[in-house]
PDB file of N, CA and C in Angstrom:
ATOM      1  N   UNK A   1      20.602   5.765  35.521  1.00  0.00           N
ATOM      2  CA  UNK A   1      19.646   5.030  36.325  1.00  0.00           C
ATOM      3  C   UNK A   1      18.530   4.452  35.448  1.00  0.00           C
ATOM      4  N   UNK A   2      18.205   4.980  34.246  1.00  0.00           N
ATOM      5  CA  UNK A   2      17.018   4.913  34.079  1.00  0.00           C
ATOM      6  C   UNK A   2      17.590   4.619  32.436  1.00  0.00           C
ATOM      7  N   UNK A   3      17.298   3.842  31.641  1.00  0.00           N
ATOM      8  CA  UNK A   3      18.323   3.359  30.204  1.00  0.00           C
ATOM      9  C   UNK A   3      16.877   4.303  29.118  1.00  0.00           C
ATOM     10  N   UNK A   4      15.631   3.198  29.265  1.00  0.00           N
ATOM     11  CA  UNK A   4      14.276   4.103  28.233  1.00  0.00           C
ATOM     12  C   UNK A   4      13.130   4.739  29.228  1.00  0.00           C
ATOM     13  N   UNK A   5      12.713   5.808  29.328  1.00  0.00           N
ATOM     14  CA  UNK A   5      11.543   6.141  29.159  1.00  0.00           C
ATOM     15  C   UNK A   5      10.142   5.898  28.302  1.00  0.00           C
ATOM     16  N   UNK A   6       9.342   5.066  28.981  1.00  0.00           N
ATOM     17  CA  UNK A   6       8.364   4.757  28.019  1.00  0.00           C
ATOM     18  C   UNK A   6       7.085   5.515  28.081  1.00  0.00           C
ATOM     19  N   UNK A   7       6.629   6.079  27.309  1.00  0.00           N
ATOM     20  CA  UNK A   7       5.697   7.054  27.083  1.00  0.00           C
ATOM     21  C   UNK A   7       4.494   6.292  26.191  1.00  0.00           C
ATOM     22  N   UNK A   8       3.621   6.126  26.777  1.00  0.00           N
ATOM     23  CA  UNK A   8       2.165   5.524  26.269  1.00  0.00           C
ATOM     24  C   UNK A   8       1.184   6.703  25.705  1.00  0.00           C
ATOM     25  N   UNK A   9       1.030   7.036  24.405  1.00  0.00           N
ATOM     26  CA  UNK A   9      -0.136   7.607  23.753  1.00  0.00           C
ATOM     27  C   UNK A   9      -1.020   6.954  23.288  1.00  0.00           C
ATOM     28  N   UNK A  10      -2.379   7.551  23.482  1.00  0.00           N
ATOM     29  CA  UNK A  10      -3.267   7.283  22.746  1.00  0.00           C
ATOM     30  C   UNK A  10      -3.722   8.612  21.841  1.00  0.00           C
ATOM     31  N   UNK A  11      -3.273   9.448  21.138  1.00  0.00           N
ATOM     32  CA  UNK A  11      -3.266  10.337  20.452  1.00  0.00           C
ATOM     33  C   UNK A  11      -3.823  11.254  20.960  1.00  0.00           C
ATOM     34  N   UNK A  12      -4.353  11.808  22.031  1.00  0.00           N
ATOM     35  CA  UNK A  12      -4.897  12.905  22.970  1.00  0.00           C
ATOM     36  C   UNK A  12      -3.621  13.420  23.050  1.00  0.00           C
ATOM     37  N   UNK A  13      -4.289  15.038  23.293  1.00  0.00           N
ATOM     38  CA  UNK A  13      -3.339  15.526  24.027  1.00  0.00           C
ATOM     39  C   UNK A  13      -3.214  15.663  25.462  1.00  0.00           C
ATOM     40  N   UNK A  14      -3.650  15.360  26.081  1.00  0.00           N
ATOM     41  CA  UNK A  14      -3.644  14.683  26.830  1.00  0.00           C
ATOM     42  C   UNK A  14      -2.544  13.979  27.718  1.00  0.00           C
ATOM     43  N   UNK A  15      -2.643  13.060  26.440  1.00  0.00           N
ATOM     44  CA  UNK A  15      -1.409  12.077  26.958  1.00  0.00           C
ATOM     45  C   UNK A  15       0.005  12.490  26.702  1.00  0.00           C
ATOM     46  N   UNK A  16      -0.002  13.278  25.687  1.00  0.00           N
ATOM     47  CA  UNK A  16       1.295  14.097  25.304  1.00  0.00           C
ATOM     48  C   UNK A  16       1.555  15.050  26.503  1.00  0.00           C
ATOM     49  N   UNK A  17       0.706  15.411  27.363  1.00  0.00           N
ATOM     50  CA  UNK A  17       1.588  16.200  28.300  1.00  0.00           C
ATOM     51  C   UNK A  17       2.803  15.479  29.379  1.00  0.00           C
ATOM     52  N   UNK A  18       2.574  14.135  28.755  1.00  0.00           N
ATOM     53  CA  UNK A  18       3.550  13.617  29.593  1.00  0.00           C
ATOM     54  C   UNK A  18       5.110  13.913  28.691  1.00  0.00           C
ATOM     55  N   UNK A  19       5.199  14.311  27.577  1.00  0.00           N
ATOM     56  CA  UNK A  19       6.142  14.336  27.005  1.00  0.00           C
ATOM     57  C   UNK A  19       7.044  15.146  27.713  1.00  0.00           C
ATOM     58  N   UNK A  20       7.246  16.681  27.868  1.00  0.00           N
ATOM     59  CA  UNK A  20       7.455  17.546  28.261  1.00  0.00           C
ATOM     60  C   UNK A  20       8.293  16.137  29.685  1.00  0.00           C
ATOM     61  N   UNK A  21       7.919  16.375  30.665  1.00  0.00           N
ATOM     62  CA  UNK A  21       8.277  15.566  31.648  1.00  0.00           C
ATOM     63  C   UNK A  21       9.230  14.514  31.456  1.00  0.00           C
ATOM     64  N   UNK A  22       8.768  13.844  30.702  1.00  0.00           N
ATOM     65  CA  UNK A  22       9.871  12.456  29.900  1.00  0.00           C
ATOM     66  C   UNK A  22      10.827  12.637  29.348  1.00  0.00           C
ATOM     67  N   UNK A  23      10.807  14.223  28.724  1.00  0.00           N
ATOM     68  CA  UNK A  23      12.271  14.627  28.288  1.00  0.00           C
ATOM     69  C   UNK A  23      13.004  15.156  29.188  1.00  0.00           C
ATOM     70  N   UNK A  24      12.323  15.647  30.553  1.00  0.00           N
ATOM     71  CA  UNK A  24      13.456  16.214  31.904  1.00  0.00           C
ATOM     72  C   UNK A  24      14.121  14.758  32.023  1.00  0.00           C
ATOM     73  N   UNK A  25      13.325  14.241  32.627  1.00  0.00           N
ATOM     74  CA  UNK A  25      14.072  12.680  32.958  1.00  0.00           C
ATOM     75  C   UNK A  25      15.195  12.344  32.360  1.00  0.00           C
ATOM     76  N   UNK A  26      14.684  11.953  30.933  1.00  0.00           N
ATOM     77  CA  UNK A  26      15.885  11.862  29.785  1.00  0.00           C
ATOM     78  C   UNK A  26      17.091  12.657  29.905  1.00  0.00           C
ATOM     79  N   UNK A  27      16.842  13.799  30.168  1.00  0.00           N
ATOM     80  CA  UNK A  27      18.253  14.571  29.726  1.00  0.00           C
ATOM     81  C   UNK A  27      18.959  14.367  31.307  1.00  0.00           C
ATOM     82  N   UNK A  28      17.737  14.480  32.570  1.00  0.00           N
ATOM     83  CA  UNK A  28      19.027  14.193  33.743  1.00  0.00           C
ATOM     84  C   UNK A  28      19.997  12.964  33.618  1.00  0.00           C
ATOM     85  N   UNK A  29      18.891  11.670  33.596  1.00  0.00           N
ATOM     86  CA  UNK A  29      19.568  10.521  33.794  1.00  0.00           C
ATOM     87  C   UNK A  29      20.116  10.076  32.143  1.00  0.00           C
ATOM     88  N   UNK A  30      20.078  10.548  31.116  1.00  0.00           N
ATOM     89  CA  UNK A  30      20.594  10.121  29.890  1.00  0.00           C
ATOM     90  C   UNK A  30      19.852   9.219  29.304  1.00  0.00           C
ATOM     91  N   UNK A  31      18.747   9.032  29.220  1.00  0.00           N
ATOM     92  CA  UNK A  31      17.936   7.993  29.144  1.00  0.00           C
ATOM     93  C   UNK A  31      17.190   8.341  27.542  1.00  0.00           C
ATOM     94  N   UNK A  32      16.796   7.415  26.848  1.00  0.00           N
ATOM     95  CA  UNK A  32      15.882   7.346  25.289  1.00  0.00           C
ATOM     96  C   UNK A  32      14.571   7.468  25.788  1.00  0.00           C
ATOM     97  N   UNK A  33      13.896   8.139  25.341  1.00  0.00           N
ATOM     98  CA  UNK A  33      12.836   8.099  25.341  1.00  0.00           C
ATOM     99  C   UNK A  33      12.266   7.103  24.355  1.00  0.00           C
ATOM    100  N   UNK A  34      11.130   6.122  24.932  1.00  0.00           N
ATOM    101  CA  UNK A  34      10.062   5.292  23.892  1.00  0.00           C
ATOM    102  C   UNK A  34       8.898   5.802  23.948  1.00  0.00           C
ATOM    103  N   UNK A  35       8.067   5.832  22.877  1.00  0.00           N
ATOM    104  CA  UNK A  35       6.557   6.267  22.529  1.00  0.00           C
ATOM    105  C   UNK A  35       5.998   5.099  22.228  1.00  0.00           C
ATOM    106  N   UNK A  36       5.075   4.704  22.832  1.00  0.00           N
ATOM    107  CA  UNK A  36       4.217   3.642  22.789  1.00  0.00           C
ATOM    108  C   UNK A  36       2.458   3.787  22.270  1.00  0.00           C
ATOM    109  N   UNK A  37       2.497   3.525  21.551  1.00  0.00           N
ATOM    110  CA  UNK A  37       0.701   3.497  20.791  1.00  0.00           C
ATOM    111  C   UNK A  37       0.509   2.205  20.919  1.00  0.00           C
ATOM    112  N   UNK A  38      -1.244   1.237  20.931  1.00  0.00           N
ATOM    113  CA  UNK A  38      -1.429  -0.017  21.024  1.00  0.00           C
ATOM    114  C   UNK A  38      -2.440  -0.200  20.401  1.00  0.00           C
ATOM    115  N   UNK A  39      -2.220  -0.471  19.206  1.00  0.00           N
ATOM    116  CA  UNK A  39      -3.529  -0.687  17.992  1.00  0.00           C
ATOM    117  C   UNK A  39      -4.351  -1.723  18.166  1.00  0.00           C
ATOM    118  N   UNK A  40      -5.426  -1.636  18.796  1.00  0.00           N
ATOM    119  CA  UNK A  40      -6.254  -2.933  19.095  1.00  0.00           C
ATOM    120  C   UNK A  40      -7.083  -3.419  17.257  1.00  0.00           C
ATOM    121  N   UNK A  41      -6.857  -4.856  17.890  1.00  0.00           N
ATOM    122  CA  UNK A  41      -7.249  -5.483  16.548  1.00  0.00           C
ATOM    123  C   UNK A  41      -8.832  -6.102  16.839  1.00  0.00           C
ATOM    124  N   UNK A  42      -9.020  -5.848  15.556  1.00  0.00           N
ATOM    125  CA  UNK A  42     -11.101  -6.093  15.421  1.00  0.00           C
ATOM    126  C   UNK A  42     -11.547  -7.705  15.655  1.00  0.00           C
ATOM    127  N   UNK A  43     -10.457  -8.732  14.966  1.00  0.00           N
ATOM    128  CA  UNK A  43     -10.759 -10.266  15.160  1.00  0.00           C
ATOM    129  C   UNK A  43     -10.197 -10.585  14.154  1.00  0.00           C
ATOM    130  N   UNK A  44     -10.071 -11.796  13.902  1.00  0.00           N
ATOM    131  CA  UNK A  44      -9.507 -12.866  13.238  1.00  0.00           C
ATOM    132  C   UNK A  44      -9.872 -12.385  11.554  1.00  0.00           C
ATOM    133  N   UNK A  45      -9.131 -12.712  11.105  1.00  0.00           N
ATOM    134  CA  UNK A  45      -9.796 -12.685   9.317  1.00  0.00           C
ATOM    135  C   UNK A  45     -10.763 -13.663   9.485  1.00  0.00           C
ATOM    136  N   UNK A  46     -10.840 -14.761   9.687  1.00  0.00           N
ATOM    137  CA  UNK A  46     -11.734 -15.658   9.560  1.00  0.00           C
ATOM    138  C   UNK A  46     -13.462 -15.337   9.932  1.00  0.00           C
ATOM    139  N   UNK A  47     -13.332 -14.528  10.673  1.00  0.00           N
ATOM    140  CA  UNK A  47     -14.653 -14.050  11.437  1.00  0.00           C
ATOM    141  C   UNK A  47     -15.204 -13.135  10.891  1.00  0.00           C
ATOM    142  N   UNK A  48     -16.515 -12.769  10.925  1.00  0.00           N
ATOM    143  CA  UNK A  48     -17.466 -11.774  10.089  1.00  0.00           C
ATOM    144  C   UNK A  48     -17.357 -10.275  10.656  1.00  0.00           C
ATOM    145  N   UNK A  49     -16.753 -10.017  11.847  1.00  0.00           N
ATOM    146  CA  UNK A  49     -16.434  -8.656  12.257  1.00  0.00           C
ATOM    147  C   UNK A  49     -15.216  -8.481  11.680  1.00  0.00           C
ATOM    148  N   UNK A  50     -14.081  -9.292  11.208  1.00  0.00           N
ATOM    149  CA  UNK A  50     -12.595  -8.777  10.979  1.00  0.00           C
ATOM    150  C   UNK A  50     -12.837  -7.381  10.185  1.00  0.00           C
ATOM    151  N   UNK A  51     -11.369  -6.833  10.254  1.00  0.00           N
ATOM    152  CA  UNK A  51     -10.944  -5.618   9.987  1.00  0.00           C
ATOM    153  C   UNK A  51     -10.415  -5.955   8.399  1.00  0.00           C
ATOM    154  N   UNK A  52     -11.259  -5.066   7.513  1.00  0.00           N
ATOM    155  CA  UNK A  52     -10.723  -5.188   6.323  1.00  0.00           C
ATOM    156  C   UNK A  52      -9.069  -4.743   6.271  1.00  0.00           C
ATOM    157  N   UNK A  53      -8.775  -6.043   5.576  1.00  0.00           N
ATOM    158  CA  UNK A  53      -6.971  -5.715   6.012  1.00  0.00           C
ATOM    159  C   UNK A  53      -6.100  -4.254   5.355  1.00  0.00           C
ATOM    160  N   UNK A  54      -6.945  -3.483   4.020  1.00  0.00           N
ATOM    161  CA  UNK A  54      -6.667  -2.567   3.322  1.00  0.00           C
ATOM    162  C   UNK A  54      -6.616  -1.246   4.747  1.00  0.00           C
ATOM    163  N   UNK A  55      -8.063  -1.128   5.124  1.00  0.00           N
ATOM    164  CA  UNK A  55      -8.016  -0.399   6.128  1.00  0.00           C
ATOM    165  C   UNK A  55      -7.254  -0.267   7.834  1.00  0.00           C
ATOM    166  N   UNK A  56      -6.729  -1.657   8.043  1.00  0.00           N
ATOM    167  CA  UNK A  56      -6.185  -1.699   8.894  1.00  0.00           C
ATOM    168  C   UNK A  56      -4.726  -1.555   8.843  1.00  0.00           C
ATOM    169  N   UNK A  57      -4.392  -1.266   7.474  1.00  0.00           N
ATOM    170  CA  UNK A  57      -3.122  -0.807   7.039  1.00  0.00           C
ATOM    171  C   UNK A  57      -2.943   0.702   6.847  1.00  0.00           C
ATOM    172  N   UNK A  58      -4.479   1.112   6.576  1.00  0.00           N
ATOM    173  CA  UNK A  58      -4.340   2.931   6.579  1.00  0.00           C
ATOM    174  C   UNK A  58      -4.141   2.948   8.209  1.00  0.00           C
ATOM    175  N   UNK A  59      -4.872   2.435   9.123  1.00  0.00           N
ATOM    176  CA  UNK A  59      -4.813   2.803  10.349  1.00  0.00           C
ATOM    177  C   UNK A  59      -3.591   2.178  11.011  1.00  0.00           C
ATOM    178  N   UNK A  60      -2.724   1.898  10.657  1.00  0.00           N
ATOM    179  CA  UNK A  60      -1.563   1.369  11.372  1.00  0.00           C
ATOM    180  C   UNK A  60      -0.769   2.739  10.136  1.00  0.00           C
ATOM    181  N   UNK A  61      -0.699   2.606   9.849  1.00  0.00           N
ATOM    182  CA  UNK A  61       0.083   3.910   8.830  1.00  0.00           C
ATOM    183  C   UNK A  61       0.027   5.142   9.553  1.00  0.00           C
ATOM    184  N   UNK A  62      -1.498   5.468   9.689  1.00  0.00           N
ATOM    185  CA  UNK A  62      -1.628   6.987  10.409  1.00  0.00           C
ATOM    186  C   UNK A  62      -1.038   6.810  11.680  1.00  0.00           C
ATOM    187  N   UNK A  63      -0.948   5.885  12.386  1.00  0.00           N
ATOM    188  CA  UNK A  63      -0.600   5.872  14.012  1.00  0.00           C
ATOM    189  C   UNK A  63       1.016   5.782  13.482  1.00  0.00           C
ATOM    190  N   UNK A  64       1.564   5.337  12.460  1.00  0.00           N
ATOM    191  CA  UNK A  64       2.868   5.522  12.754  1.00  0.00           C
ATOM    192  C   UNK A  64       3.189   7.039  12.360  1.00  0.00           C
ATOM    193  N   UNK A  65       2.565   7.275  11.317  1.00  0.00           N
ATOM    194  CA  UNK A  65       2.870   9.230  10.750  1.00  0.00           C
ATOM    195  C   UNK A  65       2.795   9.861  12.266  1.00  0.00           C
ATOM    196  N   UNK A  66       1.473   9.499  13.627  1.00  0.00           N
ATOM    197  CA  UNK A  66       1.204  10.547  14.754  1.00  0.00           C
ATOM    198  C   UNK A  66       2.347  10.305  15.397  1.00  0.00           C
ATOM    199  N   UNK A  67       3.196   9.068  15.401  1.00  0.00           N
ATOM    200  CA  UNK A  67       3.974   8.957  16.185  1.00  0.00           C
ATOM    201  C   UNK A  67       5.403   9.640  16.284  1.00  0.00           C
ATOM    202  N   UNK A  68       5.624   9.567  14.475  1.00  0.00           N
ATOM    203  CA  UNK A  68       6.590  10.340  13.844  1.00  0.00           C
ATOM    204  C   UNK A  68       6.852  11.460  13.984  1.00  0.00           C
ATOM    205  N   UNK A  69       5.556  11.953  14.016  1.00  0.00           N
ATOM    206  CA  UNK A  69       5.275  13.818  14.160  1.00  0.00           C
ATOM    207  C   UNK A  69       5.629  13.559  15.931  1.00  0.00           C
ATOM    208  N   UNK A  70       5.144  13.101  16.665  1.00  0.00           N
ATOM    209  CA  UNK A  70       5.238  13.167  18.168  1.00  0.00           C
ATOM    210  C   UNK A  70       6.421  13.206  18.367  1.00  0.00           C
ATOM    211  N   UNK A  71       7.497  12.264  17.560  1.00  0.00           N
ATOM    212  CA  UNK A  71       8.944  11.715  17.762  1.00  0.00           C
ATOM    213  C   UNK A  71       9.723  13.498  17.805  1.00  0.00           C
ATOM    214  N   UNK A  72       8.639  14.305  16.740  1.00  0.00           N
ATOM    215  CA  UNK A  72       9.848  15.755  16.459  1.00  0.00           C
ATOM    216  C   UNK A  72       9.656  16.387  17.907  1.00  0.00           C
ATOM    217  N   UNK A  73       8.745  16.614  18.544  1.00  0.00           N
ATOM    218  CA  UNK A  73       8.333  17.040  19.426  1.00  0.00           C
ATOM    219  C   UNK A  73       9.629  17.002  21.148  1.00  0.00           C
ATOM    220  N   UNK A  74       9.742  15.586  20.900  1.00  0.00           N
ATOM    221  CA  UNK A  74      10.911  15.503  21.787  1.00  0.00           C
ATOM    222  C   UNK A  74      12.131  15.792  20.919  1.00  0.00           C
ATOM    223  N   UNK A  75      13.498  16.857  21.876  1.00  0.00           N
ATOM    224  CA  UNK A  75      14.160  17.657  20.779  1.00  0.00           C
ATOM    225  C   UNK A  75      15.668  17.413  21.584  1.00  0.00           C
ATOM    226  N   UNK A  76      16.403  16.858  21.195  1.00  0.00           N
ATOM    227  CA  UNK A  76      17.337  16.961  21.368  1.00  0.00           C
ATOM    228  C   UNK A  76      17.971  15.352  22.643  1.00  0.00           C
ATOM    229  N   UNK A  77      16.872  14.587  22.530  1.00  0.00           N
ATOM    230  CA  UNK A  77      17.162  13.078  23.616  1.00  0.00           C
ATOM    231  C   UNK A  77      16.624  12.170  22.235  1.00  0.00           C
ATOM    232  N   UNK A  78      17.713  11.101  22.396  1.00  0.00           N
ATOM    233  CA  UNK A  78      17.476  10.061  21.583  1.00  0.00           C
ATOM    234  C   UNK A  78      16.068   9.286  21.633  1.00  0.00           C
ATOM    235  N   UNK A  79      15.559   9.572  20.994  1.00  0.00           N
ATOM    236  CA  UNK A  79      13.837   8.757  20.945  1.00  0.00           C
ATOM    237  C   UNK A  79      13.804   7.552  19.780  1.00  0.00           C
ATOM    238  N   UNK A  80      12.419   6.860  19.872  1.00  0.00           N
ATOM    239  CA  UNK A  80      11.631   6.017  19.098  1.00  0.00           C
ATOM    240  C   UNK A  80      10.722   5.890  19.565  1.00  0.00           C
ATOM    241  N   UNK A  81      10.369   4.860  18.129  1.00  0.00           N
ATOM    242  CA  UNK A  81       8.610   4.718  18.647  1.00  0.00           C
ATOM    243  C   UNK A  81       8.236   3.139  18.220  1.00  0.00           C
ATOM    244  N   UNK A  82       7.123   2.970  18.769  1.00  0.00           N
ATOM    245  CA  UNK A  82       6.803   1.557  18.643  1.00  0.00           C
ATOM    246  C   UNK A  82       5.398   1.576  18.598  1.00  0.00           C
ATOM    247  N   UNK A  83       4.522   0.762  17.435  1.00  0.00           N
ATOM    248  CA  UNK A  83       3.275   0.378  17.529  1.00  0.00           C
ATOM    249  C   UNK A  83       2.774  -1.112  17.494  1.00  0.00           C
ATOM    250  N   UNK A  84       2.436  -1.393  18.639  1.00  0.00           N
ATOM    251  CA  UNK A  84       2.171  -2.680  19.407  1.00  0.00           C
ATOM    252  C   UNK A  84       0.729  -2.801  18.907  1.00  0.00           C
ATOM    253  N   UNK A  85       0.665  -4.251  17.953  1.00  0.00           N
ATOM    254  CA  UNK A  85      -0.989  -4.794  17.764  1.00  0.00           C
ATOM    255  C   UNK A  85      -1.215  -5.418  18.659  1.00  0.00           C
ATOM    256  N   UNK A  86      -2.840  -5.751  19.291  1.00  0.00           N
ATOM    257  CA  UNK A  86      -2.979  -5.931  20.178  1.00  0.00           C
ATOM    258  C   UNK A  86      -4.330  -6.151  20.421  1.00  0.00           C
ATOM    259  N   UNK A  87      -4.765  -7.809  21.370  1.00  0.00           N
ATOM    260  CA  UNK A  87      -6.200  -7.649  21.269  1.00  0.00           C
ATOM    261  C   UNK A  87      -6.728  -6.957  23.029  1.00  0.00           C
ATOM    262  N   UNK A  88      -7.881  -5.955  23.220  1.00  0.00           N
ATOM    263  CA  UNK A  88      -7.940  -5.945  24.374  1.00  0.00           C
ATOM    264  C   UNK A  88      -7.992  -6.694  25.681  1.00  0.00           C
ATOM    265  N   UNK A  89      -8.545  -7.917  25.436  1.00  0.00           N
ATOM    266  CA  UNK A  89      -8.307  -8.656  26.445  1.00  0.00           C
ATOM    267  C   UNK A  89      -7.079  -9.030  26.669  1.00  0.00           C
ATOM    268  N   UNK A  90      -5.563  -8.643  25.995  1.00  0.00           N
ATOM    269  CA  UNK A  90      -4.487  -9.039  26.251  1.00  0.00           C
ATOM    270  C   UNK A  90      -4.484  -7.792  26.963  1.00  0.00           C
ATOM    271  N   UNK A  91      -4.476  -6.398  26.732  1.00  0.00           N
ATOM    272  CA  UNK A  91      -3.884  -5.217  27.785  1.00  0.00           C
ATOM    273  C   UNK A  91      -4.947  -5.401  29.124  1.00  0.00           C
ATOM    274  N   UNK A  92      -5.350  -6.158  29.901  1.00  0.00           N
ATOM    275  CA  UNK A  92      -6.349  -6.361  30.728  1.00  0.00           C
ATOM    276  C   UNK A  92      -5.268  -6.778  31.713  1.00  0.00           C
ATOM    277  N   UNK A  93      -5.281  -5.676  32.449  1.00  0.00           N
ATOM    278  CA  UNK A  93      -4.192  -6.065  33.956  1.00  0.00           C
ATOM    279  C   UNK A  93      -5.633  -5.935  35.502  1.00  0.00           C
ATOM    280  N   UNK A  94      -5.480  -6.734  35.993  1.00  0.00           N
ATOM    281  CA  UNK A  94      -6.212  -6.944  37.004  1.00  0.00           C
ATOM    282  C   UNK A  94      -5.039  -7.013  38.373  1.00  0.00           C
TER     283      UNK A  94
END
């Protein structure tokens, strides 16, 4: 019924208690689990707030290592993970 499970972290734990749950699902209906993180971006290079690009490469690095480590966590259902850049006014659902 159900092909991925998508699982949205923001590195809380918190949000990981949804894991636990996402893997029942998975194993009834056979389904992959996805892990979703959404790295919001600071602005444009061009602009005087941008994100020094050195550092925005440590921080896209560490969110993929949390995700990696999260990935062991689910044990035995086919998983991945995905880190989506992203400016906030794009995740803005009204």
């Amino acid at each position: 019924m159900f092909k991925r499970i998508l699982v949205p972290l923001d590195g809380s734990g918190f949000a990981e208690r949804a894991l636990p749950h996402a893997e029942g699902f998975a194993r009834v209906f056979g389904s992959t689990i996805v892990l979703l993180q959404v790295m919001e971006t600071t602005g444009e290079i061009n602009q005087p707030h941008a994100e020094d690009p050195i550092t925005w490469v440590i921080r896209k690095n560490k969110t993929e290592q949390y995700l990696q480590e999260t990935l062991t966590k689910v044990t035995l259902i086919p998983a991945l993970f995905i880190t989506r850049l992203s400016r906030v006014e794009e995740c803005l659902v009204s």
